[in-house]
PDB file of N, CA and C in Angstrom:
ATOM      1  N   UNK A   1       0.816  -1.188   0.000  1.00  0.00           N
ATOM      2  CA  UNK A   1       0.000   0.000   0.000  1.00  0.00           C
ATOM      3  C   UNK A   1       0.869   1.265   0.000  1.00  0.00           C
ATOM      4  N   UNK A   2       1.818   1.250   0.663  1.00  0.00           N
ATOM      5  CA  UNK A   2       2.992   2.356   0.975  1.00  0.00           C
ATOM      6  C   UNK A   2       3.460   2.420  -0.479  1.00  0.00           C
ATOM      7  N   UNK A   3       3.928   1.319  -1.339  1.00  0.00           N
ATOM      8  CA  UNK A   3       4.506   1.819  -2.342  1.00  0.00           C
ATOM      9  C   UNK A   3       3.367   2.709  -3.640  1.00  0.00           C
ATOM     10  N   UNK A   4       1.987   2.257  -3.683  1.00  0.00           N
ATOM     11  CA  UNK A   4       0.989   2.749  -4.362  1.00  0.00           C
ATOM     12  C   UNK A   4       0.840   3.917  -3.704  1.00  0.00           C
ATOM     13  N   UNK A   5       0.867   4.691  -2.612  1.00  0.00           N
ATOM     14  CA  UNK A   5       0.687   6.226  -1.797  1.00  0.00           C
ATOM     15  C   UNK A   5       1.936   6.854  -2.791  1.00  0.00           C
ATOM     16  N   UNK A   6       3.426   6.451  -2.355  1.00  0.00           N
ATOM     17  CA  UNK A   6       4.357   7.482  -2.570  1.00  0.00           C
ATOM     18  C   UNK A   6       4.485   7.606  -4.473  1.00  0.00           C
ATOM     19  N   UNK A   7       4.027   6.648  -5.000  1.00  0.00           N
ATOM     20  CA  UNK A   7       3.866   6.354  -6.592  1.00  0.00           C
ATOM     21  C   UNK A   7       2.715   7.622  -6.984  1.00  0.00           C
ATOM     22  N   UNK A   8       1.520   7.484  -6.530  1.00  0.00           N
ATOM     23  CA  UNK A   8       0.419   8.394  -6.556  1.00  0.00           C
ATOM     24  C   UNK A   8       1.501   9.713  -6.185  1.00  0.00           C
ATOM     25  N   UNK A   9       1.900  10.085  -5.228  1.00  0.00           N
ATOM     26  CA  UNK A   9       2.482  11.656  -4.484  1.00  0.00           C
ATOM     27  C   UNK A   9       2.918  11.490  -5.606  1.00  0.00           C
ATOM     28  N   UNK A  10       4.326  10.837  -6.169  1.00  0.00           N
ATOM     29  CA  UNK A  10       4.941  11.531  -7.100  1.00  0.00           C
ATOM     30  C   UNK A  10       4.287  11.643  -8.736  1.00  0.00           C
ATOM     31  N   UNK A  11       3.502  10.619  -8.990  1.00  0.00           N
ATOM     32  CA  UNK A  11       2.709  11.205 -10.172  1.00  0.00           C
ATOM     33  C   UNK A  11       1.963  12.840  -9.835  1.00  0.00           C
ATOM     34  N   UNK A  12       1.579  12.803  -8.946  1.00  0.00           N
ATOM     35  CA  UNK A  12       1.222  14.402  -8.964  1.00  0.00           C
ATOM     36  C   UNK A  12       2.032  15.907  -8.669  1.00  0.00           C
ATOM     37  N   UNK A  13       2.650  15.005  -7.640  1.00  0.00           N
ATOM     38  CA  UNK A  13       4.109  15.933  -8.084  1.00  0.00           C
ATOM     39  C   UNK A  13       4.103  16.607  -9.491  1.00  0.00           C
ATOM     40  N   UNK A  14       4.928  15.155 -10.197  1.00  0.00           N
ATOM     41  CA  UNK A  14       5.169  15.754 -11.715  1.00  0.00           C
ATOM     42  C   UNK A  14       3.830  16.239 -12.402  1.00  0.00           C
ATOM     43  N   UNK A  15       2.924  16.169 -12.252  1.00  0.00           N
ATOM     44  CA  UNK A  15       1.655  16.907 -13.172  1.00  0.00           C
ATOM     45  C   UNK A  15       1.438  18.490 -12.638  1.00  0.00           C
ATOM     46  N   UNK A  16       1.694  18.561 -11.170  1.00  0.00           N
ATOM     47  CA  UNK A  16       1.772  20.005 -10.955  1.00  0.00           C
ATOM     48  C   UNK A  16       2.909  20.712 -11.042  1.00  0.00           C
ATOM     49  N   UNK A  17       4.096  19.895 -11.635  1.00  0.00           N
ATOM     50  CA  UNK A  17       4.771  20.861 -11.977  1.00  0.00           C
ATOM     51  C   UNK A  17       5.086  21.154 -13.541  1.00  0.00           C
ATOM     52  N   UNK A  18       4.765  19.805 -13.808  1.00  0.00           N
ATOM     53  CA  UNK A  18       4.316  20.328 -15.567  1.00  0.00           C
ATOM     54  C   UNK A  18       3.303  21.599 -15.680  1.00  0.00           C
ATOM     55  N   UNK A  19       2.162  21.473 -15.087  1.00  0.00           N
ATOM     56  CA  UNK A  19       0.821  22.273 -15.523  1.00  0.00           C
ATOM     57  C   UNK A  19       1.369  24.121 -15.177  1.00  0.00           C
ATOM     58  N   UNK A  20       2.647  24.010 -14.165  1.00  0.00           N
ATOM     59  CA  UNK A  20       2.806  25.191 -13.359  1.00  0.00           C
ATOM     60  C   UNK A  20       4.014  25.552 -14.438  1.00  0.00           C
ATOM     61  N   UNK A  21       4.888  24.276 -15.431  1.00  0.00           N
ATOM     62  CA  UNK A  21       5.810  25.279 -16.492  1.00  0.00           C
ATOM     63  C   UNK A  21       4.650  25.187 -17.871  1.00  0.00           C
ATOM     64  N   UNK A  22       3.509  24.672 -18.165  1.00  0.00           N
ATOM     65  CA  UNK A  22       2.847  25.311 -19.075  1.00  0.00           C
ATOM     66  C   UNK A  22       2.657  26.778 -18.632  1.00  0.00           C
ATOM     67  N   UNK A  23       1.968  26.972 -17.367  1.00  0.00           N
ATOM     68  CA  UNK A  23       1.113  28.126 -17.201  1.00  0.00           C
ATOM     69  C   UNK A  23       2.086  29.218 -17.048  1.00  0.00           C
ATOM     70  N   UNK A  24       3.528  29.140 -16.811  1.00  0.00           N
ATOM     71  CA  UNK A  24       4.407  29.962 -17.618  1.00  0.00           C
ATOM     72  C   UNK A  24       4.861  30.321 -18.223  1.00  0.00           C
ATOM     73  N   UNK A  25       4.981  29.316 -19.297  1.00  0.00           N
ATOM     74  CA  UNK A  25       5.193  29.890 -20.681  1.00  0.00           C
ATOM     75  C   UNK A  25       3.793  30.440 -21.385  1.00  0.00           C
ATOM     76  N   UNK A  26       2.785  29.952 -20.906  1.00  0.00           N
ATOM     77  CA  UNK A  26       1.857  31.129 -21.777  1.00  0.00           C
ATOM     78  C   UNK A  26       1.528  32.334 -21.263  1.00  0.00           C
ATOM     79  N   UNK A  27       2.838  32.380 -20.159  1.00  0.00           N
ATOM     80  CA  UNK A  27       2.745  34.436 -19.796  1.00  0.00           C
ATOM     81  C   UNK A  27       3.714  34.805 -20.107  1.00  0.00           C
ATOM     82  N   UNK A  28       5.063  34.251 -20.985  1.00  0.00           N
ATOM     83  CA  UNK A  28       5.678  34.432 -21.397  1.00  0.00           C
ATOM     84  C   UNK A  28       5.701  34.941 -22.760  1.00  0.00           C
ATOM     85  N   UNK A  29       4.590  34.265 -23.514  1.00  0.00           N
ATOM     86  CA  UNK A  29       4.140  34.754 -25.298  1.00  0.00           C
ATOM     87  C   UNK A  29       3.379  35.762 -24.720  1.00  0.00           C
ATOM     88  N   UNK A  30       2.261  35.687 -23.824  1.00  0.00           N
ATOM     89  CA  UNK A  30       2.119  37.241 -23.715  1.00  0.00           C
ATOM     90  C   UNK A  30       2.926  38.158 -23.322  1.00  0.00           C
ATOM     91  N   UNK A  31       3.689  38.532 -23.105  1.00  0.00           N
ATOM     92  CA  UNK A  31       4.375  39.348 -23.080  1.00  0.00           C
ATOM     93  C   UNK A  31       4.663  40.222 -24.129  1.00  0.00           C
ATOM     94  N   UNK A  32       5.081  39.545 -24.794  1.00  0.00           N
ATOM     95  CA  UNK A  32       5.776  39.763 -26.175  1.00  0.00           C
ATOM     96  C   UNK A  32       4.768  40.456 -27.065  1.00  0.00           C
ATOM     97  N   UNK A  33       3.134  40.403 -26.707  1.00  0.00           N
ATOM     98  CA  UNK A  33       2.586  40.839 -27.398  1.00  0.00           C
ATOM     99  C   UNK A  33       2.319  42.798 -27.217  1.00  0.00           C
ATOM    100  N   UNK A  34       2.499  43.163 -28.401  1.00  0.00           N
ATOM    101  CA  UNK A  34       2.339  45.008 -27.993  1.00  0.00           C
ATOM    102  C   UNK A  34       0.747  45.492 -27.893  1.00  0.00           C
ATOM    103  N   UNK A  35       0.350  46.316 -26.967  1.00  0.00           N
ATOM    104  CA  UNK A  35      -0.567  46.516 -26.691  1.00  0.00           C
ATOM    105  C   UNK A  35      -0.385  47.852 -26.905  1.00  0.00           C
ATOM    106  N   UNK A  36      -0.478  48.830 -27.788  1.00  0.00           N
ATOM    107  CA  UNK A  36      -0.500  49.960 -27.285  1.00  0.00           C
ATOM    108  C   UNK A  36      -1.498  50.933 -26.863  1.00  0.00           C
ATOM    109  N   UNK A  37      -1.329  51.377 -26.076  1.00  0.00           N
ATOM    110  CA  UNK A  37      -2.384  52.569 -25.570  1.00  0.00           C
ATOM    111  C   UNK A  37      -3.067  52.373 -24.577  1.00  0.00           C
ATOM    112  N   UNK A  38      -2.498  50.880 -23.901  1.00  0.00           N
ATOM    113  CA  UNK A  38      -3.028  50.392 -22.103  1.00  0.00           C
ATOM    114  C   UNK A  38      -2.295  50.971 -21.187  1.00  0.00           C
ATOM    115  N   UNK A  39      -1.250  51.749 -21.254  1.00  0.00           N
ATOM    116  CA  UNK A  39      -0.350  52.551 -20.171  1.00  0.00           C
ATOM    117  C   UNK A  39       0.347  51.862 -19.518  1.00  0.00           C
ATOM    118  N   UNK A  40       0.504  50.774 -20.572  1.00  0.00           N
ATOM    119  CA  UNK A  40       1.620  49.715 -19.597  1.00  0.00           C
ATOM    120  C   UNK A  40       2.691  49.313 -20.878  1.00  0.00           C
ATOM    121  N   UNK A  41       4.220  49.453 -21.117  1.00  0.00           N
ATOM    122  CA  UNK A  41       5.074  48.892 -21.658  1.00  0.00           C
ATOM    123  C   UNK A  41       5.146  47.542 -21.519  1.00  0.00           C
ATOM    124  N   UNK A  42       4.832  47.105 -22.903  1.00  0.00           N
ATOM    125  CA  UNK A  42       4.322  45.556 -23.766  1.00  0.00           C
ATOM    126  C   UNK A  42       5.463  45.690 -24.655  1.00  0.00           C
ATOM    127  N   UNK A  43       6.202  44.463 -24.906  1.00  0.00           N
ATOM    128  CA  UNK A  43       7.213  43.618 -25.628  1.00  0.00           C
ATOM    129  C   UNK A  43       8.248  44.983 -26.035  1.00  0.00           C
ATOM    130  N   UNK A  44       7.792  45.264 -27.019  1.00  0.00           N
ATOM    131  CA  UNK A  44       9.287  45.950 -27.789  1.00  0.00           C
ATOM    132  C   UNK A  44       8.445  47.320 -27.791  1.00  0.00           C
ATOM    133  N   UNK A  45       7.810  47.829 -27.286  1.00  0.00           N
ATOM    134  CA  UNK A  45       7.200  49.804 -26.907  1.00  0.00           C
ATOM    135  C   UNK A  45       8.517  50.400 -26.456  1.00  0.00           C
ATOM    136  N   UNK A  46       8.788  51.426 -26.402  1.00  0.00           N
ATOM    137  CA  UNK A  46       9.849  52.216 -26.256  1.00  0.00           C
ATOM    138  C   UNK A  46       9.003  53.487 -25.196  1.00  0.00           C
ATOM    139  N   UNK A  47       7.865  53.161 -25.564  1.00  0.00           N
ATOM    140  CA  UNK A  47       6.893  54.142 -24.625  1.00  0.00           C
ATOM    141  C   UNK A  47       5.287  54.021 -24.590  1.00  0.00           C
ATOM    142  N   UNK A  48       4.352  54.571 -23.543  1.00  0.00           N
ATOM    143  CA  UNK A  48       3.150  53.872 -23.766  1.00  0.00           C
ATOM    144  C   UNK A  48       2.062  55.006 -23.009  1.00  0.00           C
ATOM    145  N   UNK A  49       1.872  55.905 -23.708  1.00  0.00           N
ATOM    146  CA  UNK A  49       1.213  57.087 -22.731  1.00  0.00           C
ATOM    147  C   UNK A  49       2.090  57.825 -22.058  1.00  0.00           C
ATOM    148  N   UNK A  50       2.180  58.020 -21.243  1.00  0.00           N
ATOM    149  CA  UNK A  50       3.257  59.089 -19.933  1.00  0.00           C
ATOM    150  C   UNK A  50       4.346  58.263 -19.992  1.00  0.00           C
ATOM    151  N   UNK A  51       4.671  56.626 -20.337  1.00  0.00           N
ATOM    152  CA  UNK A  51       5.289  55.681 -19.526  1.00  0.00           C
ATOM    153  C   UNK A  51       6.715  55.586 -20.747  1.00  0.00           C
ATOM    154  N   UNK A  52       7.860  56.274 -20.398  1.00  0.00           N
ATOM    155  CA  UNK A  52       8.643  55.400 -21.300  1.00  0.00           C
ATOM    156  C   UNK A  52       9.999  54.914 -20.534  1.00  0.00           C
ATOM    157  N   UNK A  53      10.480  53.718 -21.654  1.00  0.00           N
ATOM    158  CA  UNK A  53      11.748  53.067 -21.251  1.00  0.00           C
ATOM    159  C   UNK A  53      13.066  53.650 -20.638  1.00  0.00           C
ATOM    160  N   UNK A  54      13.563  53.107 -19.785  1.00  0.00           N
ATOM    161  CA  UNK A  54      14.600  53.586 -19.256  1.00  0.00           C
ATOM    162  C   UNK A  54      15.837  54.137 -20.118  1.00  0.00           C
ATOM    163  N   UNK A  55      15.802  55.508 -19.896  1.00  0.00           N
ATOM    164  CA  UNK A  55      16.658  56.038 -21.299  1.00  0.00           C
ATOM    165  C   UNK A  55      16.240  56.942 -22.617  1.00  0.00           C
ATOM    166  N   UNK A  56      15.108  56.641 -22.926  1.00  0.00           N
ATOM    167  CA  UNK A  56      13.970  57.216 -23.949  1.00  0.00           C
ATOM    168  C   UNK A  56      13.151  58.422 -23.437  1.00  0.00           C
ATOM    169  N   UNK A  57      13.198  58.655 -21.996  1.00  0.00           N
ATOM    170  CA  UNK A  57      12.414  60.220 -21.803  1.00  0.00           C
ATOM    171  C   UNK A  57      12.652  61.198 -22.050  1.00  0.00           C
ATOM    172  N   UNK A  58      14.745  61.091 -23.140  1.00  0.00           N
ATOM    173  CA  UNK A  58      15.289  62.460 -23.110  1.00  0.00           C
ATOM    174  C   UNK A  58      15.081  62.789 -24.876  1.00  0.00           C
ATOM    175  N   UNK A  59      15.621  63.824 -25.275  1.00  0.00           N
ATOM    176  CA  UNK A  59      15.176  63.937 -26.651  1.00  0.00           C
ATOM    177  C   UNK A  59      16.433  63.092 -27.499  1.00  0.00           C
ATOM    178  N   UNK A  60      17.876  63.263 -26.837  1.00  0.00           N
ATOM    179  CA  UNK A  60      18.965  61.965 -27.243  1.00  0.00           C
ATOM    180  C   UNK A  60      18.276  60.696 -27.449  1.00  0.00           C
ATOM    181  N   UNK A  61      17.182  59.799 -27.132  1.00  0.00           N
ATOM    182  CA  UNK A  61      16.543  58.761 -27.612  1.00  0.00           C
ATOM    183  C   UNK A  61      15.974  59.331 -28.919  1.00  0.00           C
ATOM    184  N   UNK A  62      15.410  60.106 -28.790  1.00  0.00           N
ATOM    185  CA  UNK A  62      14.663  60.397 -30.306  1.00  0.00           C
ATOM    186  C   UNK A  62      15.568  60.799 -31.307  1.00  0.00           C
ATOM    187  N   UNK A  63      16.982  61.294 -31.333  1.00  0.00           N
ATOM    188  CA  UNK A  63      17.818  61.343 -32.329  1.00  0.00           C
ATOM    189  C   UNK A  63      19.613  61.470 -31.723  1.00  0.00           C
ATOM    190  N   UNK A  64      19.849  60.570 -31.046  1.00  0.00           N
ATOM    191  CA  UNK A  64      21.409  60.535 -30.194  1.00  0.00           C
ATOM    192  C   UNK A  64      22.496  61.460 -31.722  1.00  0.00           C
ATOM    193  N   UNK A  65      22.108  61.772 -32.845  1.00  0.00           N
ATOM    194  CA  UNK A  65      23.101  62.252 -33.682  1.00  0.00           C
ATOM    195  C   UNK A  65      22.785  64.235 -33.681  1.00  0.00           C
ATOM    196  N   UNK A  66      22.049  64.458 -32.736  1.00  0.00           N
ATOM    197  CA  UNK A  66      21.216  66.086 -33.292  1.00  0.00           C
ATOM    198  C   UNK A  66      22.127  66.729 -31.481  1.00  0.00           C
ATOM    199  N   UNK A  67      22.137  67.645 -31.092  1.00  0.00           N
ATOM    200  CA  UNK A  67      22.649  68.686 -30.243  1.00  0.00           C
ATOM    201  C   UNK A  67      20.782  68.965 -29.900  1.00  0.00           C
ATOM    202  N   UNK A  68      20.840  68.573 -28.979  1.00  0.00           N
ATOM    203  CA  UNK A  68      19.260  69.256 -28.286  1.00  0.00           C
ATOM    204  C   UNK A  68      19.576  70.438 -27.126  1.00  0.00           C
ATOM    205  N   UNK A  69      18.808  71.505 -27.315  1.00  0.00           N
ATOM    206  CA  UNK A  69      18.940  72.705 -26.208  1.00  0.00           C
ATOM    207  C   UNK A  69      17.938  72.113 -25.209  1.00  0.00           C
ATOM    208  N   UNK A  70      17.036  71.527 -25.310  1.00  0.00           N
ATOM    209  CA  UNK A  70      15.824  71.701 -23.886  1.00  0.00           C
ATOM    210  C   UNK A  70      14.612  70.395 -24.933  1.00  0.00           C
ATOM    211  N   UNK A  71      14.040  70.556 -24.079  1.00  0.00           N
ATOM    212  CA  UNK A  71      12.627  70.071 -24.302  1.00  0.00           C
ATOM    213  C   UNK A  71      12.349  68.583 -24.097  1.00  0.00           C
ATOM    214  N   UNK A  72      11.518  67.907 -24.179  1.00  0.00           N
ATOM    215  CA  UNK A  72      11.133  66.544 -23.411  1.00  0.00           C
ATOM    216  C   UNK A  72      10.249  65.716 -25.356  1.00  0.00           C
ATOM    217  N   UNK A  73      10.706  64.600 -25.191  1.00  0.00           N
ATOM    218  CA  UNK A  73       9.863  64.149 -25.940  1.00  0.00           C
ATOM    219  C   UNK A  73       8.377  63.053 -25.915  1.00  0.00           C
ATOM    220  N   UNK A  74       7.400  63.322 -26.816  1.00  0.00           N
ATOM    221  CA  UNK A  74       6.276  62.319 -26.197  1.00  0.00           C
ATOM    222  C   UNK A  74       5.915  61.338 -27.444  1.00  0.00           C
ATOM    223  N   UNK A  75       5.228  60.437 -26.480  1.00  0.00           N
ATOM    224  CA  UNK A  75       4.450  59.676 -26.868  1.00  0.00           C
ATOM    225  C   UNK A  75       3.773  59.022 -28.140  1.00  0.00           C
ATOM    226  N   UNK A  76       3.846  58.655 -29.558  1.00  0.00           N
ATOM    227  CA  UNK A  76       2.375  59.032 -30.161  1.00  0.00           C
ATOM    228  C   UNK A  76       1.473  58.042 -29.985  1.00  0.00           C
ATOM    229  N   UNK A  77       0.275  58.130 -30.107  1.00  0.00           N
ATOM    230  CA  UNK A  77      -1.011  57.039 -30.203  1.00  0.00           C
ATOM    231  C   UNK A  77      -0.381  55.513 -30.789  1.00  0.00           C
ATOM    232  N   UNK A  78       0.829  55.451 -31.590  1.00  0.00           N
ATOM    233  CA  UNK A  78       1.365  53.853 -32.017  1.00  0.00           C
ATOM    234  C   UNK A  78       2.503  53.806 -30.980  1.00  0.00           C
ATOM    235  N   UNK A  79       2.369  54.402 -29.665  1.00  0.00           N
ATOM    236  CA  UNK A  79       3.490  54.266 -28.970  1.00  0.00           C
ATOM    237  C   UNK A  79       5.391  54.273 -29.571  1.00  0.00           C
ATOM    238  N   UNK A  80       5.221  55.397 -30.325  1.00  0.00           N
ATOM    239  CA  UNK A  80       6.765  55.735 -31.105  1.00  0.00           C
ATOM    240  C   UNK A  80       7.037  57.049 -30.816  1.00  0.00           C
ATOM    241  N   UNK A  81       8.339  57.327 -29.985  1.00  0.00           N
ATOM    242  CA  UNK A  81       8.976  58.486 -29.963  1.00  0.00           C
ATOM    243  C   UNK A  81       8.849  59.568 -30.274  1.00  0.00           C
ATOM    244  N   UNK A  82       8.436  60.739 -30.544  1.00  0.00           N
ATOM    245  CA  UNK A  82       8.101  61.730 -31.291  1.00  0.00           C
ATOM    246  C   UNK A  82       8.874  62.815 -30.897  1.00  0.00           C
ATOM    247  N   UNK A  83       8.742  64.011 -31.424  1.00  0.00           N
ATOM    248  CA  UNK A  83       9.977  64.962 -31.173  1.00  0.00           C
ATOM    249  C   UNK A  83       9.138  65.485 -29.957  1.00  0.00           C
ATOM    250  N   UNK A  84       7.613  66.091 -29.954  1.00  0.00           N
ATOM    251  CA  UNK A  84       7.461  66.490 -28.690  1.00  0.00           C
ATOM    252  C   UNK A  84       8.028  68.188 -28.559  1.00  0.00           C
ATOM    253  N   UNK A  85       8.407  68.377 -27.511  1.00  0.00           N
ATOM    254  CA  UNK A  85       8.924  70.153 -26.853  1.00  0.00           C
ATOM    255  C   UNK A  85      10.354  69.729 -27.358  1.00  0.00           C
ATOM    256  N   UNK A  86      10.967  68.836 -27.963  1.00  0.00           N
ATOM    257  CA  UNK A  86      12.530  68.606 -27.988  1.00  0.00           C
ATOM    258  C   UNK A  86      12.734  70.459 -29.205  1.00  0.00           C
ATOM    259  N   UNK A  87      13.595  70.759 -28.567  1.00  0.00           N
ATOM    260  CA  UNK A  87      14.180  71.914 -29.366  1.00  0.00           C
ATOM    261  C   UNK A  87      15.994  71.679 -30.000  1.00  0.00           C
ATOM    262  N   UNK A  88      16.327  71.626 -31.396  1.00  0.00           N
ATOM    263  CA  UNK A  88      17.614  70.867 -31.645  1.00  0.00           C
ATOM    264  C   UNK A  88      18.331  72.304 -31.561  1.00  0.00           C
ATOM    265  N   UNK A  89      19.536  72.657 -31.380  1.00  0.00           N
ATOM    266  CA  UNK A  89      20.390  73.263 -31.567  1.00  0.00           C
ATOM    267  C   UNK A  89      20.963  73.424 -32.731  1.00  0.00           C
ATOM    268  N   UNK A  90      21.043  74.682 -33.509  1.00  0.00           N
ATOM    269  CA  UNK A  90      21.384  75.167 -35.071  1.00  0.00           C
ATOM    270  C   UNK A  90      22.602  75.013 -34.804  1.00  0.00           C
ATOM    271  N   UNK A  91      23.476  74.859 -35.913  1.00  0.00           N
ATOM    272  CA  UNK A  91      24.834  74.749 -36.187  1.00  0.00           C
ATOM    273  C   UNK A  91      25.174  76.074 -37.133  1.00  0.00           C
TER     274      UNK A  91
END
């Protein structure tokens, strides 16, 4: 009887820990999916409403090759960089 108990434990063992690496990998493909315009940074967004990536709030994300004097850049509705208040510096 003892050996049919610990046979049973470990068949379920392994089924809850299978069912627990399915149910992670399918929050893993979500991830990846872009949502834009939920205010939450999804897969590859660079920004998402108010919300952007670490690095991307300055106007150097929107063009690291231009001399910027001031200004902040935003958002657009497809969640992509935009120039925003960025002001470039004339040469």
């Amino acid at each position: 009887m003892k050996k049919y108990s610990l046979l049973l434990t470990m068949l379920f063992l392994v089924f809850v820990t299978f069912t627990f690496a399915l149910a992670c990998n399918e929050v893993e493909e979500y991830d990846d999916v872009i949502i834009c315009g939920n205010g939450h940074l999804d897969g590859g967004e660079v920004c998402d409403g108010e919300y952007f990536r670490p690095g991307y709030s300055d106007c150097r994300a929107y063009n690291a090759d231009k001399t910027w004097l001031s200004g902040t850049p935003r958002c657009s509705d497809d969640c992509q960089i935009v120039i925003g208040t960025c002001v470039e510096q004339v040469q």
